[in-house]
C-alpha atoms as a PDB file:
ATOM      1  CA  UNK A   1      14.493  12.299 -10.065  1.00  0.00           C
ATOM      2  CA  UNK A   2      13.745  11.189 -13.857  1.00  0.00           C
ATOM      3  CA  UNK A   3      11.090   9.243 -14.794  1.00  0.00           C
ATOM      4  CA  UNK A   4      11.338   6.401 -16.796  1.00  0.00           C
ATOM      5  CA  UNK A   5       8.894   3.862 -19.047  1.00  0.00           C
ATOM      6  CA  UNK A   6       6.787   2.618 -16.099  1.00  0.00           C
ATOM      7  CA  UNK A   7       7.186  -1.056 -15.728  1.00  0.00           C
ATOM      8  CA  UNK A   8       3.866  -3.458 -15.985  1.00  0.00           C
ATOM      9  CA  UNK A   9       2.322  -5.171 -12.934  1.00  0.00           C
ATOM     10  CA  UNK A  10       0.039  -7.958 -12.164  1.00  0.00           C
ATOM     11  CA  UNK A  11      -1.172  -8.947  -8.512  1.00  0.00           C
ATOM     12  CA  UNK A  12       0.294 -12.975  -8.172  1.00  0.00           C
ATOM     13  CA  UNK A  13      -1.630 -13.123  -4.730  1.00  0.00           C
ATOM     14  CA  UNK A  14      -3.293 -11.288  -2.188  1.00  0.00           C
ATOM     15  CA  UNK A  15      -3.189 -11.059   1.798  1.00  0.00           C
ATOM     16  CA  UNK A  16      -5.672  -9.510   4.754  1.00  0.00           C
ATOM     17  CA  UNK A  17      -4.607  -5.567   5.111  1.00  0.00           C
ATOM     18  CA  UNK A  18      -2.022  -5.023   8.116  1.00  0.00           C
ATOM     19  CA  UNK A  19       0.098  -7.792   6.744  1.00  0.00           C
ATOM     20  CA  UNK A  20       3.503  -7.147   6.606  1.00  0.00           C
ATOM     21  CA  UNK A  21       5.336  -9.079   3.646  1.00  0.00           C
ATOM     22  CA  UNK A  22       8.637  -8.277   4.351  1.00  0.00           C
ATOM     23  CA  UNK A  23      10.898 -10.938   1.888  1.00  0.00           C
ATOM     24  CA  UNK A  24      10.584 -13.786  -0.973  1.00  0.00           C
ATOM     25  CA  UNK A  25      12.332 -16.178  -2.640  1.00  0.00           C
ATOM     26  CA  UNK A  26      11.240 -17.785  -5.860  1.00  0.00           C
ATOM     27  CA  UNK A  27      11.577 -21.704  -6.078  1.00  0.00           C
ATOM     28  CA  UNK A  28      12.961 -23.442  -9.324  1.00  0.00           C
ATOM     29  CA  UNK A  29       9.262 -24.207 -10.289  1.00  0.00           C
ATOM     30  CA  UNK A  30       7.800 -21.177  -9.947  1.00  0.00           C
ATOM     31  CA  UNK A  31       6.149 -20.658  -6.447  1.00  0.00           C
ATOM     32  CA  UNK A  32       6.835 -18.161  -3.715  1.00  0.00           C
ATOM     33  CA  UNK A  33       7.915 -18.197   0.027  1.00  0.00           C
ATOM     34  CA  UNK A  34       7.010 -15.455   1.492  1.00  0.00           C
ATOM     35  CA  UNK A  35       7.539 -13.678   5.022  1.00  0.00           C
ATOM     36  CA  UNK A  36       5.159 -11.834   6.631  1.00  0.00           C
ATOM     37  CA  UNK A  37       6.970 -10.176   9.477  1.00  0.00           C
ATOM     38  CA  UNK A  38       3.955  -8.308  11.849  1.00  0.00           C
ATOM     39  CA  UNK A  39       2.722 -11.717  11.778  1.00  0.00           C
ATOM     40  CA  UNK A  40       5.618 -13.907  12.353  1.00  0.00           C
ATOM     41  CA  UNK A  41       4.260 -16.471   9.430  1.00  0.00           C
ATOM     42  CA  UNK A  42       6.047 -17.790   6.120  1.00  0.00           C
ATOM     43  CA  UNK A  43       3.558 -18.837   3.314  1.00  0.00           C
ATOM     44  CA  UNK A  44       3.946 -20.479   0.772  1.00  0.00           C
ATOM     45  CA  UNK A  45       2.417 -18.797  -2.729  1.00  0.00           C
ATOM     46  CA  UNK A  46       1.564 -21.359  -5.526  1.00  0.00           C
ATOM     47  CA  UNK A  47       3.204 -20.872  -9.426  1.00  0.00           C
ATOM     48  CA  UNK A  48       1.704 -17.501 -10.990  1.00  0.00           C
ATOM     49  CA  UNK A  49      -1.221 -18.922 -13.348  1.00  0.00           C
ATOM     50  CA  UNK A  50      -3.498 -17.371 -15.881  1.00  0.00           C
ATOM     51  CA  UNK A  51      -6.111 -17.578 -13.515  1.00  0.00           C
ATOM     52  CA  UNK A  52      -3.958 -15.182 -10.675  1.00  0.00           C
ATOM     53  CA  UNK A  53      -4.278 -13.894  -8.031  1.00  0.00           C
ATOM     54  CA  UNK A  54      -3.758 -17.507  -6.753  1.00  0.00           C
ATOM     55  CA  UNK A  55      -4.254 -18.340  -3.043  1.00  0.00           C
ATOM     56  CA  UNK A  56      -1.589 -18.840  -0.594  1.00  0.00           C
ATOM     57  CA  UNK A  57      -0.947 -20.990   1.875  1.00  0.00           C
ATOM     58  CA  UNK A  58       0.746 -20.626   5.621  1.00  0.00           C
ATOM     59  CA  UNK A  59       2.994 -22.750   6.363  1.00  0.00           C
ATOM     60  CA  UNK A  60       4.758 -21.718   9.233  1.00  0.00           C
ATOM     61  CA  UNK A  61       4.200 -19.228  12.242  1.00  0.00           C
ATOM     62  CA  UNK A  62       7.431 -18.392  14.108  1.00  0.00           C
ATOM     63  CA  UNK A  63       7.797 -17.118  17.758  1.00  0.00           C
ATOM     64  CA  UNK A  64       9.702 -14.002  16.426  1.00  0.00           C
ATOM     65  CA  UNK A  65       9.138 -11.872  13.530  1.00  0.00           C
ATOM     66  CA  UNK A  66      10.149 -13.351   9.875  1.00  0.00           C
ATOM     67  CA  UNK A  67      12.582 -11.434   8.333  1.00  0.00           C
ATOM     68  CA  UNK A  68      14.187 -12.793   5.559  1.00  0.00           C
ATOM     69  CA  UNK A  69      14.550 -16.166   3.287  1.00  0.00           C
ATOM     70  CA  UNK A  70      16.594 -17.299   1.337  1.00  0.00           C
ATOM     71  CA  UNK A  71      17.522 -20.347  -0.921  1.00  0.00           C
ATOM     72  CA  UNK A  72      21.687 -21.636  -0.194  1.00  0.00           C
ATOM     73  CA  UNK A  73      20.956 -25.109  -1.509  1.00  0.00           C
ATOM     74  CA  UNK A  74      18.138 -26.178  -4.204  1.00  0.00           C
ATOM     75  CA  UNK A  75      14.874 -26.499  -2.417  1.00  0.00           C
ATOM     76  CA  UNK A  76      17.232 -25.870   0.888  1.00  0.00           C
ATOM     77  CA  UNK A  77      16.008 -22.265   3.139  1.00  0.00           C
ATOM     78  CA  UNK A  78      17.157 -20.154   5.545  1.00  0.00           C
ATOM     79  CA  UNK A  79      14.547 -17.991   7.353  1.00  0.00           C
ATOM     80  CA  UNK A  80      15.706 -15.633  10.046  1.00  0.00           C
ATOM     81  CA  UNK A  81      13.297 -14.473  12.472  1.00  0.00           C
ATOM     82  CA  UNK A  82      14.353 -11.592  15.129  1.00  0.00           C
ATOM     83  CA  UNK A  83      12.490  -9.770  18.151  1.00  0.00           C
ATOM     84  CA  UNK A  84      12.645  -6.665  16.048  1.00  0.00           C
ATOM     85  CA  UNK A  85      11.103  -4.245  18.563  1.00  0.00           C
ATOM     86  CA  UNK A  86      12.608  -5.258  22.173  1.00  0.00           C
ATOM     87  CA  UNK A  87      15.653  -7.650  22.588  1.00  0.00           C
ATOM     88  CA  UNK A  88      16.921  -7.425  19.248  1.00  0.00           C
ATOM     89  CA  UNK A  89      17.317 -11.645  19.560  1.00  0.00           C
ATOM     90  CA  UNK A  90      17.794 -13.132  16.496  1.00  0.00           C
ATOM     91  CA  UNK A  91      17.551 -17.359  14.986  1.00  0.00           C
ATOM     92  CA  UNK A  92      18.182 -18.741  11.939  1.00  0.00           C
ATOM     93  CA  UNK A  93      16.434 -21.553  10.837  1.00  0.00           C
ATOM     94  CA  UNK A  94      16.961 -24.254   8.187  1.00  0.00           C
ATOM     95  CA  UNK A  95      13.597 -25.343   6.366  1.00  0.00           C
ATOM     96  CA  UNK A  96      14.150 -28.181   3.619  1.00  0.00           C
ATOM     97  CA  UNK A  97      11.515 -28.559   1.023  1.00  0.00           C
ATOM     98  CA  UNK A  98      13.162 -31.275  -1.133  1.00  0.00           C
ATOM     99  CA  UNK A  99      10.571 -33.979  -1.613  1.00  0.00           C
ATOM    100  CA  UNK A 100       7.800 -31.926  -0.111  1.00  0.00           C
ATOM    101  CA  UNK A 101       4.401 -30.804  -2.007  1.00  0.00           C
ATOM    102  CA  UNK A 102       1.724 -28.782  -0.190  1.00  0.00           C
ATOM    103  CA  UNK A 103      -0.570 -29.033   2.093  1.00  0.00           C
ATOM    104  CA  UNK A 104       2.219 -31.199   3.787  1.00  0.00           C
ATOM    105  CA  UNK A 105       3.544 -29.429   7.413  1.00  0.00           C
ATOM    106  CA  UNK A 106       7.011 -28.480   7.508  1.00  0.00           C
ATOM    107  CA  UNK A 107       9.817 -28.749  10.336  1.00  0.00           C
ATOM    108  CA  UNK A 108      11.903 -25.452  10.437  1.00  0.00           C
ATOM    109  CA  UNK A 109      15.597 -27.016  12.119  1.00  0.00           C
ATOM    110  CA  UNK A 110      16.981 -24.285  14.272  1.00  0.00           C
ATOM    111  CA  UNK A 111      21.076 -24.005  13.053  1.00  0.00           C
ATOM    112  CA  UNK A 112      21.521 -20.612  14.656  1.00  0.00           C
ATOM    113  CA  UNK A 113      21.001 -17.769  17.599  1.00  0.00           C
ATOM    114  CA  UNK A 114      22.666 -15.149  16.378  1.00  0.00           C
ATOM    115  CA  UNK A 115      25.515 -13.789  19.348  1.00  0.00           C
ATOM    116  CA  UNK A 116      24.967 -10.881  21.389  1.00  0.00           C
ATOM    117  CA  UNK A 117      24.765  -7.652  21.211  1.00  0.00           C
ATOM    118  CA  UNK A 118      21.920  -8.391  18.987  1.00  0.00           C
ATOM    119  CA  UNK A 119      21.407  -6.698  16.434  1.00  0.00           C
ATOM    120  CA  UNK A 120      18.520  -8.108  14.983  1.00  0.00           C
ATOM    121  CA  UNK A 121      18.027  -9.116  11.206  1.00  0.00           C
ATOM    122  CA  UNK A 122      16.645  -8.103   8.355  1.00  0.00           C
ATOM    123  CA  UNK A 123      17.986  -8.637   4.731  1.00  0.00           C
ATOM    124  CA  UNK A 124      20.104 -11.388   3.337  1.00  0.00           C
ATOM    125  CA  UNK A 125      22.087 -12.705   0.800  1.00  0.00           C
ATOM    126  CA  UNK A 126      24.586 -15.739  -0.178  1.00  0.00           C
ATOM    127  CA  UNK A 127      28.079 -14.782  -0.844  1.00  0.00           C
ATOM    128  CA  UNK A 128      29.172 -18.190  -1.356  1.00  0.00           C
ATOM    129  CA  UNK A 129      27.209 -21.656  -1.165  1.00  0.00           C
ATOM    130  CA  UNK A 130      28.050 -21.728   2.306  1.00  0.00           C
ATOM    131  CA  UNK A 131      28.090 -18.480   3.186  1.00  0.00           C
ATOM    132  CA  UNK A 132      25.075 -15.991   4.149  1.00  0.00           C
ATOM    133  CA  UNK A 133      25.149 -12.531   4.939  1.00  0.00           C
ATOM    134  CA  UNK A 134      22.397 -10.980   6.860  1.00  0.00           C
ATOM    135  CA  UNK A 135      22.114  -7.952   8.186  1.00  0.00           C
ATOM    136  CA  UNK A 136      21.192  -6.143  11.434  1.00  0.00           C
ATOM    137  CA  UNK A 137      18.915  -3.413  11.448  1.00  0.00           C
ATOM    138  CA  UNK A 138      21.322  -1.112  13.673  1.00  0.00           C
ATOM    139  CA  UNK A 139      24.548  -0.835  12.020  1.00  0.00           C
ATOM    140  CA  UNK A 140      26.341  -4.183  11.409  1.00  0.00           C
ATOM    141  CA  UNK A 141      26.156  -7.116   8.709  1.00  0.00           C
ATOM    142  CA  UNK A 142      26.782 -10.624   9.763  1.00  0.00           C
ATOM    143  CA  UNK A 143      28.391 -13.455   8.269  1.00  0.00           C
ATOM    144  CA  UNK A 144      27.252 -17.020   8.766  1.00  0.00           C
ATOM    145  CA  UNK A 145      29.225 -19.683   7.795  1.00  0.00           C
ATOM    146  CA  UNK A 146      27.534 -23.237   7.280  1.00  0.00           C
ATOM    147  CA  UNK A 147      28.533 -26.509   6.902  1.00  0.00           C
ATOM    148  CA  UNK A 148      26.810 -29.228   4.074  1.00  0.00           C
ATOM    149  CA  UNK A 149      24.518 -30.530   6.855  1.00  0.00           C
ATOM    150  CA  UNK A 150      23.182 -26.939   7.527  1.00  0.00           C
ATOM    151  CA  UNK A 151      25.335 -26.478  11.466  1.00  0.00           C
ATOM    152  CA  UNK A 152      25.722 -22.587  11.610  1.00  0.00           C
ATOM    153  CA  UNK A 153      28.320 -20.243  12.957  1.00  0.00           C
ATOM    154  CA  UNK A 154      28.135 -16.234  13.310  1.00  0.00           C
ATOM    155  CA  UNK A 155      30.199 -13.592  13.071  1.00  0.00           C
ATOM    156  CA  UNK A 156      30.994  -9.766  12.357  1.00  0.00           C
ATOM    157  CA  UNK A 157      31.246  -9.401   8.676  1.00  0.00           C
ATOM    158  CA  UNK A 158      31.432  -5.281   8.511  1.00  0.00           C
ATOM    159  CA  UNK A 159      30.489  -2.657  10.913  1.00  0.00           C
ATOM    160  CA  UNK A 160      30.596   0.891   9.832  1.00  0.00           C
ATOM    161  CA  UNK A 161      28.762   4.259  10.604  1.00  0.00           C
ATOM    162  CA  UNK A 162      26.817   4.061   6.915  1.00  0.00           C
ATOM    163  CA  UNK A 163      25.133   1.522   8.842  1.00  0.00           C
ATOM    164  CA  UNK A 164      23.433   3.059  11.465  1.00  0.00           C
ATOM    165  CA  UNK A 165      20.207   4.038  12.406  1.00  0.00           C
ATOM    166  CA  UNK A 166      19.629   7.554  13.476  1.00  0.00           C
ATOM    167  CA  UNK A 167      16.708   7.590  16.516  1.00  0.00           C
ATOM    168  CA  UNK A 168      15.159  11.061  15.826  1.00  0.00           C
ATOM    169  CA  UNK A 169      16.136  11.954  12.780  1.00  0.00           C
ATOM    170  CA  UNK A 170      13.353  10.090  10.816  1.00  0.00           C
ATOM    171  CA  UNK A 171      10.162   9.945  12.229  1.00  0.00           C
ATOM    172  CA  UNK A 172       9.051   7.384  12.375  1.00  0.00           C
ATOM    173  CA  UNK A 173      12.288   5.383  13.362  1.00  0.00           C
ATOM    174  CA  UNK A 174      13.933   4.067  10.419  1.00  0.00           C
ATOM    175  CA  UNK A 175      16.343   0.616  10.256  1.00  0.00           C
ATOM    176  CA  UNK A 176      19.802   1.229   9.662  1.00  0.00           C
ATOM    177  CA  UNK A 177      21.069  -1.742   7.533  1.00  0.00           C
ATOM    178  CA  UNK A 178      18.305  -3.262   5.695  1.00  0.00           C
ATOM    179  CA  UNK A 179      18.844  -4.622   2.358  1.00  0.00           C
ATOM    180  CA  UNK A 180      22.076  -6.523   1.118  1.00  0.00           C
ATOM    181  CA  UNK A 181      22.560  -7.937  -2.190  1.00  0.00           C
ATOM    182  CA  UNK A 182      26.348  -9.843  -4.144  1.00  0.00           C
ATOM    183  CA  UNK A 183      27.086  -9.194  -7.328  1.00  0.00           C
ATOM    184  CA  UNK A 184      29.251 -11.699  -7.894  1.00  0.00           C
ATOM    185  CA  UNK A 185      30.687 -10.808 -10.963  1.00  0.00           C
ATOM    186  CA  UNK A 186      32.338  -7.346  -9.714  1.00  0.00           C
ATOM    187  CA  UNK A 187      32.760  -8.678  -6.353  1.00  0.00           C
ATOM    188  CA  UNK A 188      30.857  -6.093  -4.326  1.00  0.00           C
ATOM    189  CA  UNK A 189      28.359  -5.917  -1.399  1.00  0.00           C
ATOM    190  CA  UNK A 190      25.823  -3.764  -2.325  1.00  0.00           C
ATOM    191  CA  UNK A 191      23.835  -2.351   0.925  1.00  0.00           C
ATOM    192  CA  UNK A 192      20.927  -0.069   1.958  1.00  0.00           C
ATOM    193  CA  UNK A 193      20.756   1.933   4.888  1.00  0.00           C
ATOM    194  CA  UNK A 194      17.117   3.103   5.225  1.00  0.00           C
ATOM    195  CA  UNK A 195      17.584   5.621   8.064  1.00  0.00           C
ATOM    196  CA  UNK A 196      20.568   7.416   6.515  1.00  0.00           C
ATOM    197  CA  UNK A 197      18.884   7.120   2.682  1.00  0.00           C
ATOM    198  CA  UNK A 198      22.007   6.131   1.386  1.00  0.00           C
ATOM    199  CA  UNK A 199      23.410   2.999  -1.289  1.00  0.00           C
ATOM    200  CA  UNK A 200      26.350   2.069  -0.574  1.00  0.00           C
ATOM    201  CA  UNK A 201      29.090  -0.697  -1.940  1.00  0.00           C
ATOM    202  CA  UNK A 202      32.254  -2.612  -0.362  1.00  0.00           C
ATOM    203  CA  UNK A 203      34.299  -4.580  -2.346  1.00  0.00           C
ATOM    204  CA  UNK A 204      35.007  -8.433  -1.176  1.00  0.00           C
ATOM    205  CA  UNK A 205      38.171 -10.640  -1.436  1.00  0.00           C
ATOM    206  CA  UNK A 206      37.273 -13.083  -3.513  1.00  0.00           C
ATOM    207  CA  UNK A 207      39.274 -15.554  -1.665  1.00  0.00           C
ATOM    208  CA  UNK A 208      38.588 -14.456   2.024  1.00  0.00           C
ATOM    209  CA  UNK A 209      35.301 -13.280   1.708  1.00  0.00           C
ATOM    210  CA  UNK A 210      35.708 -10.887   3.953  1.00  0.00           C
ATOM    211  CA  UNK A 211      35.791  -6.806   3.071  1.00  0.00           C
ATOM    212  CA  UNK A 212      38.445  -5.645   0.751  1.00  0.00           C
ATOM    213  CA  UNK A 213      38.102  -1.433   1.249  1.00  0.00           C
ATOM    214  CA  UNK A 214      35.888   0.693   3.139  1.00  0.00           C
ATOM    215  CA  UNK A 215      32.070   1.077   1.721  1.00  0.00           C
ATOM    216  CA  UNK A 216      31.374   3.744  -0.635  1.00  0.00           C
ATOM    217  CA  UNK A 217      28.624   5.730  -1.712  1.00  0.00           C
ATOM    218  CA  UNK A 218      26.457   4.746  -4.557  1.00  0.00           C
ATOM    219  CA  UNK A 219      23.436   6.492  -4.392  1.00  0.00           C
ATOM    220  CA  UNK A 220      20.881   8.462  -1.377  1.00  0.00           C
ATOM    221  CA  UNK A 221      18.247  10.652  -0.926  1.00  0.00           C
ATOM    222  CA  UNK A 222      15.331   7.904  -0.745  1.00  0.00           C
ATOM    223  CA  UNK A 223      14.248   5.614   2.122  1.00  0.00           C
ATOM    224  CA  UNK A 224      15.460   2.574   0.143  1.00  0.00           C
ATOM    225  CA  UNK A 225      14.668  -0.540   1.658  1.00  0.00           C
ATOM    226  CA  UNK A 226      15.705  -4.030   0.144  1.00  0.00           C
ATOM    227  CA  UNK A 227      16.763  -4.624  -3.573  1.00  0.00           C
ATOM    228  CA  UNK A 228      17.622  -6.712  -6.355  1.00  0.00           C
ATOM    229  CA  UNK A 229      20.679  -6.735  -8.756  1.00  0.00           C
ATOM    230  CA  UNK A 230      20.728  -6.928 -12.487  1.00  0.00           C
ATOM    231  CA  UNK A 231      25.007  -6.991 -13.911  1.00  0.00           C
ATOM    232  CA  UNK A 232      23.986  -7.238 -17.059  1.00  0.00           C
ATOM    233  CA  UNK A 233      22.691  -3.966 -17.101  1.00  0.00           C
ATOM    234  CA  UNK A 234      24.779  -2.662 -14.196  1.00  0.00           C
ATOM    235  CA  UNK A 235      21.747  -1.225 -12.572  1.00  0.00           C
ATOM    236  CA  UNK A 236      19.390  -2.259  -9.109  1.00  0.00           C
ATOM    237  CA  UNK A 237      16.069  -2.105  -8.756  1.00  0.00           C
ATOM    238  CA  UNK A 238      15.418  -1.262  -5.019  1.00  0.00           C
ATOM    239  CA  UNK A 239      12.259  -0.785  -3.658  1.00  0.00           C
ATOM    240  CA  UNK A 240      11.454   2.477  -1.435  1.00  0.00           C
ATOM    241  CA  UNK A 241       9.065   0.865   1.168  1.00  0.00           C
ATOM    242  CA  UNK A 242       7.210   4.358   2.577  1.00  0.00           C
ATOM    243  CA  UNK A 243       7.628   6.173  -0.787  1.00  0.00           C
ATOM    244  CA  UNK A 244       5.376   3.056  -2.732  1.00  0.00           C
ATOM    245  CA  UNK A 245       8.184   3.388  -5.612  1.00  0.00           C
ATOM    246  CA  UNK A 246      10.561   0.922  -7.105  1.00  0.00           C
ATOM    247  CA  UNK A 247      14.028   2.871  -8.266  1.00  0.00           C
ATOM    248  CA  UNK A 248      16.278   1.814 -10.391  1.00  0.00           C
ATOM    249  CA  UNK A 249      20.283   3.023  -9.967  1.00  0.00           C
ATOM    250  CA  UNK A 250      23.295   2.536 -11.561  1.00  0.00           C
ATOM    251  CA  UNK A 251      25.469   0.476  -9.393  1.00  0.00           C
ATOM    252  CA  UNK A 252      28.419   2.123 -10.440  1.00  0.00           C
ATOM    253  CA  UNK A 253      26.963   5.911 -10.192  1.00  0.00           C
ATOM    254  CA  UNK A 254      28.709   8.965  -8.549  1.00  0.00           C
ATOM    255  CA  UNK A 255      25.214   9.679  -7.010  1.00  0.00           C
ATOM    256  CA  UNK A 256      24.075  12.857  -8.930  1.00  0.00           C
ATOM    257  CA  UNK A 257      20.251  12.937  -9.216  1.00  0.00           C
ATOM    258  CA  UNK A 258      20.339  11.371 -13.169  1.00  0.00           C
ATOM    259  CA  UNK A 259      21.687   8.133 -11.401  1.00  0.00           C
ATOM    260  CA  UNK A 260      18.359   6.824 -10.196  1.00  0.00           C
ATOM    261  CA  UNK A 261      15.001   6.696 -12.071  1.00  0.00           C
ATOM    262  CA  UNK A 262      11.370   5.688 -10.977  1.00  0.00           C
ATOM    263  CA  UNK A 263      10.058   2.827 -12.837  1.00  0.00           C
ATOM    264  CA  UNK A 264       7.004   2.040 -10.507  1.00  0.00           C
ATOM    265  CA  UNK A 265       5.482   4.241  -8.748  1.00  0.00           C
ATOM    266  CA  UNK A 266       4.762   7.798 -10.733  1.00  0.00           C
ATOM    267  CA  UNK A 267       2.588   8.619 -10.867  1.00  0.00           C
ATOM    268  CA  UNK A 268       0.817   6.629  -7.277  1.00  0.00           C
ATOM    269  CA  UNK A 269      -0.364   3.304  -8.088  1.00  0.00           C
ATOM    270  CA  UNK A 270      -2.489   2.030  -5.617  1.00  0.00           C
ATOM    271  CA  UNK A 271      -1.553  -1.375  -6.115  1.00  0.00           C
ATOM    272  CA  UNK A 272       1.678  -0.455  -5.005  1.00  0.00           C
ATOM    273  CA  UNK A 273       1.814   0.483  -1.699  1.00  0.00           C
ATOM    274  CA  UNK A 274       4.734  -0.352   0.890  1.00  0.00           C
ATOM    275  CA  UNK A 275       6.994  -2.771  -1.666  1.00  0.00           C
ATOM    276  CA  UNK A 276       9.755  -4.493   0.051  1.00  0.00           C
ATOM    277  CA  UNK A 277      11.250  -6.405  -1.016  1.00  0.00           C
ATOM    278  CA  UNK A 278      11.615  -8.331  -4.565  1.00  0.00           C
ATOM    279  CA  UNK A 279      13.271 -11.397  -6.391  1.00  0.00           C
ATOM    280  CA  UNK A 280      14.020 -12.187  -9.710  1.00  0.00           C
ATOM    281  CA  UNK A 281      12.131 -14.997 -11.462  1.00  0.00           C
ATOM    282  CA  UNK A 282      13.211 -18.124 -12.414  1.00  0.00           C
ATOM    283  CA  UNK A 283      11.956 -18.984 -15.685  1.00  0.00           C
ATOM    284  CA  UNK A 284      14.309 -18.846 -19.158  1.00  0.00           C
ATOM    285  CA  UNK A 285      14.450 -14.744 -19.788  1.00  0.00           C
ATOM    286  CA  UNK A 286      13.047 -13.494 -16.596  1.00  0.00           C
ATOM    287  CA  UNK A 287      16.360 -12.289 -14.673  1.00  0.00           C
ATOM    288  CA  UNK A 288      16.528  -8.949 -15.811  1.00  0.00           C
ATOM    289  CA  UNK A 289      13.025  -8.562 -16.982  1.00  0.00           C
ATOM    290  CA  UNK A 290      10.477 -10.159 -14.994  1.00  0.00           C
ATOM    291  CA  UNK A 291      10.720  -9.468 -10.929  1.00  0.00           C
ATOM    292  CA  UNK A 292       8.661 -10.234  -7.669  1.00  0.00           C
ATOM    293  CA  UNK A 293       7.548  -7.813  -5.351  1.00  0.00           C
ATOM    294  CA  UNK A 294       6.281  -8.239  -2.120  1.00  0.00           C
ATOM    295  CA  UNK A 295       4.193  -5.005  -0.616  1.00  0.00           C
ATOM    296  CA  UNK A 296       2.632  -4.406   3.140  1.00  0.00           C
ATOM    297  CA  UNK A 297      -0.750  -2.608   1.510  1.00  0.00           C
ATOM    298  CA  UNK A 298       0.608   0.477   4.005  1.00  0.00           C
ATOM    299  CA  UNK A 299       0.890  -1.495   7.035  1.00  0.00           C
ATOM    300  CA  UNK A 300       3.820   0.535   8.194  1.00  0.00           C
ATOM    301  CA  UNK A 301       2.624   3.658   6.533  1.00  0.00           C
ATOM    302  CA  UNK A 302      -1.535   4.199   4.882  1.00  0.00           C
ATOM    303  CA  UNK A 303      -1.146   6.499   2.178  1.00  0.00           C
ATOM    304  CA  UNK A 304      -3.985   9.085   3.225  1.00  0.00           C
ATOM    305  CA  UNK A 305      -4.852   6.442   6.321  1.00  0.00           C
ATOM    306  CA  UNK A 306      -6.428   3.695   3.721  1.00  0.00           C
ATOM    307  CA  UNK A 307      -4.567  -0.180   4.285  1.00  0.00           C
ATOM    308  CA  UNK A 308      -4.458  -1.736   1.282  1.00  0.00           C
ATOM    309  CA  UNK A 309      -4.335  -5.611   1.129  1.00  0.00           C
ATOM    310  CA  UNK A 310      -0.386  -7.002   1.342  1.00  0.00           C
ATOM    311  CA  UNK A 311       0.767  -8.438  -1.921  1.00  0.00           C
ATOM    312  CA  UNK A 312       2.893 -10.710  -4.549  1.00  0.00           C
ATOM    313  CA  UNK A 313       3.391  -8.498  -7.902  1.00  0.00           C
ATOM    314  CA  UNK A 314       4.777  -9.585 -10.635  1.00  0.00           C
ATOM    315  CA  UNK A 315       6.555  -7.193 -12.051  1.00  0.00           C
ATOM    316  CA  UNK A 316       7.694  -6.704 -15.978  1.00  0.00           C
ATOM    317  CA  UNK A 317      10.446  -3.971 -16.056  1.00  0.00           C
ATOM    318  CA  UNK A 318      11.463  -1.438 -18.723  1.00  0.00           C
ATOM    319  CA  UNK A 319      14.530  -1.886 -20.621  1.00  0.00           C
ATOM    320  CA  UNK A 320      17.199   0.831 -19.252  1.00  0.00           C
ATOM    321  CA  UNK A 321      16.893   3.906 -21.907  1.00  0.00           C
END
C-alpha cells in the first residue's frame, strides 16, 4: 500500500485502558459524544481547548452496549445500543440536548427495538432528515424511518452476502457490516464489511430511498472498520481498528493496491492504537481537513499485550497528492 504525508494528531481527551470508544458525533459548538461500547456508557467530551486533553464527562450508562450516535436534528441524537455478544437485541434511543449544559442528567426516550432476527447494530448514518440507516453486524443494514416527534419504525434496507461475517475465517471473529456512510451528492451507500475486508458501494433512488443496483466493490484487503466521507476530494478516510491505521481510498476506485494510502499509522504510532471510528469537525474549514477519531488504546487487540488509554484525536489530514 503507498504511503502518504502522515497526517498531524493531538489527544482531545483521554479514558481508563480497556475502554472501548466505539463512535462520535461532533455538536455545532464543538464538543463530543462519545460511545464507549465494553462499557455500555455515552460521555460527553467538552470543546477541544488549548489547554487539551480536556476531561470528559459520563453521561449515560445503558443496559446494552453503545454502538453508535448520531445527530438527525440539531442538538437531537440517536444512540443505538445492542447485546452484541448473545441475543443480538437491539434499541434505539432518542437523547435531546437542546437547552441542556453539563453537569445536567439526561433522559435517553426509547423510540425503537429493533425486529427480530436481530441482528445487532453497529454503524450509522442519515440518509434523509428522517431517515437512519444502521447496520447489523451479521449481514444486513436497516432502515429506520422517524417521524418529527422522534416515533421510530424498522425495516430491511439491503441484505447481501458482502455483508456477512465469516465465523472462522478471521480469528478473532470479525463483524460483518460495520461502518456505513451517504454521500449525498453521488447518491451512494458507502459500506464496510470488516470480516470480508472489503468497501463496497450501492447506489440509492433518490426518491425512494431504497437501493437502486446491487453493491459493488470499492476497495479490500484491510480490516476496515467505520469511516468518514470527503466528495470534495472523492476520497474516505476509514479507520482499520486492529491494524492502528487510518486509510484513505478513492471512492470511485477499481480496487488495485494504488487506490488506498496510509495517512496515520506508518510507521506505528502509539497514540494510535484501535481507531474506530471518526467525524468531521464542525468549525468553518474543518470538513475535509480537520477529523475526530475515537481509539480503544488496544482493548480489542494490545499491540505486543500493552493497553493503551482509549482516546479523542484530533486529527489534521494531508491534502490528497
Amino acid at each position: 500500500m503507498p504511503e502518504s504525508p502522515q497526517a498531524q494528531m493531538t489527544v482531545v481527551a483521554e479514558f481508563a485502558p480497556h475502554s472501548f470508544l466505539e463512535n462520535l458525533a461532533v455538536r455545532a459548538d464543538g464538543s463530543i459524544l462519545v460511545t464507549v461500547q465494553n462499557r455500555r456508557e455515552l460521555w460527553f467530551v467538552p470543546p477541544p481547548s488549548d489547554e487539551s486533553p480536556v476531561r470528559p464527562q459520563l453521561l449515560h450508562t445503558s443496559e446494552f452496549n453503545t454502538c453508535f450516535v448520531v445527530e438527525w436534528r440539531p442538538d437531537r441524537f440517536l444512540l443505538g445500543v445492542a447485546d452484541v455478544y448473545e441475543t443480538l437485541a437491539a434499541r434505539l434511543y432518542e437523547i435531546d440536548l437542546r437547552g441542556w449544559t453539563p453537569k445536567q442528567p439526561i433522559s435517553p426516550r426509547r423510540v425503537l427495538e429493533f425486529p427480530k432476527p436481530y441482528a445487532g447494530v453497529n454503524g450509522a448514518c442519515l440518509l434523509a432528515p428522517n431517515v437512519l440507516l444502521a447496520a447489523g453486524v451479521k449481514d444486513q443494514i436497516w432502515r429506520v424511518d422517524l417521524s418529527d416527534d422522534g416515533v421510530a419504525a424498522a425495516r430491511l434496507w439491503l441484505a447481501h452476502d458482502s455483508m456477512k461475517n465469516r465465523p472462522g475465517e478471521k480469528k478473532p471473529e470479525q463483524p460483518g457490516t460495520n461502518g456505513v456512510k451517504f454521500a449525498a451528492r453521488s447518491h451512494y451507500l458507502y459500506y464496510t464489511t470488516t470480516s470480508q475486508q472489503m468497501m463496497l458501494r450501492v447506489k440509492v433512488d433518490p426518491t425512494t430511498l431504497a437501493p437502486a443496483d446491487l453493491p459493488e466493490f470499492v476497495a479490500g484487503g484491510r480490516q476496515w472498520d467505520d469511516f468518514l466521507i470527503e466528495e470534495d476530494g472523492g476520497v474516505a478516510y476509514v479507520t482499520t481498528h486492529r491494524e492502528n491505521t487510518i486509510d484513505r481510498v478513492r471512492l470511485a476506485h477499481d480496487g488495485s493496491r494504488d487506490g488506498r494510502t496510509v495517512v496515520a499509522g506508518a510507521p506505528f504510532n502509539d497514540v494510535l492504537v484501535g481507531p474506530s471510528a471518526a467525524a468531521w469537525g464542525r468549525a468553518p474549514g474543518d470538513y475535509g481537513r480537520v477529523a475526530y477519531v475515537t481509539t480503544d488504546g488496544g482493548a480489542a487487540a494490545p499491540p505486543h499485550g500493552v493497553f493503551r488509554t482509549g482516546k479523542v484525536l484530533r486529527l489534521q489530514v494531508p491534502r490528497p497528492i
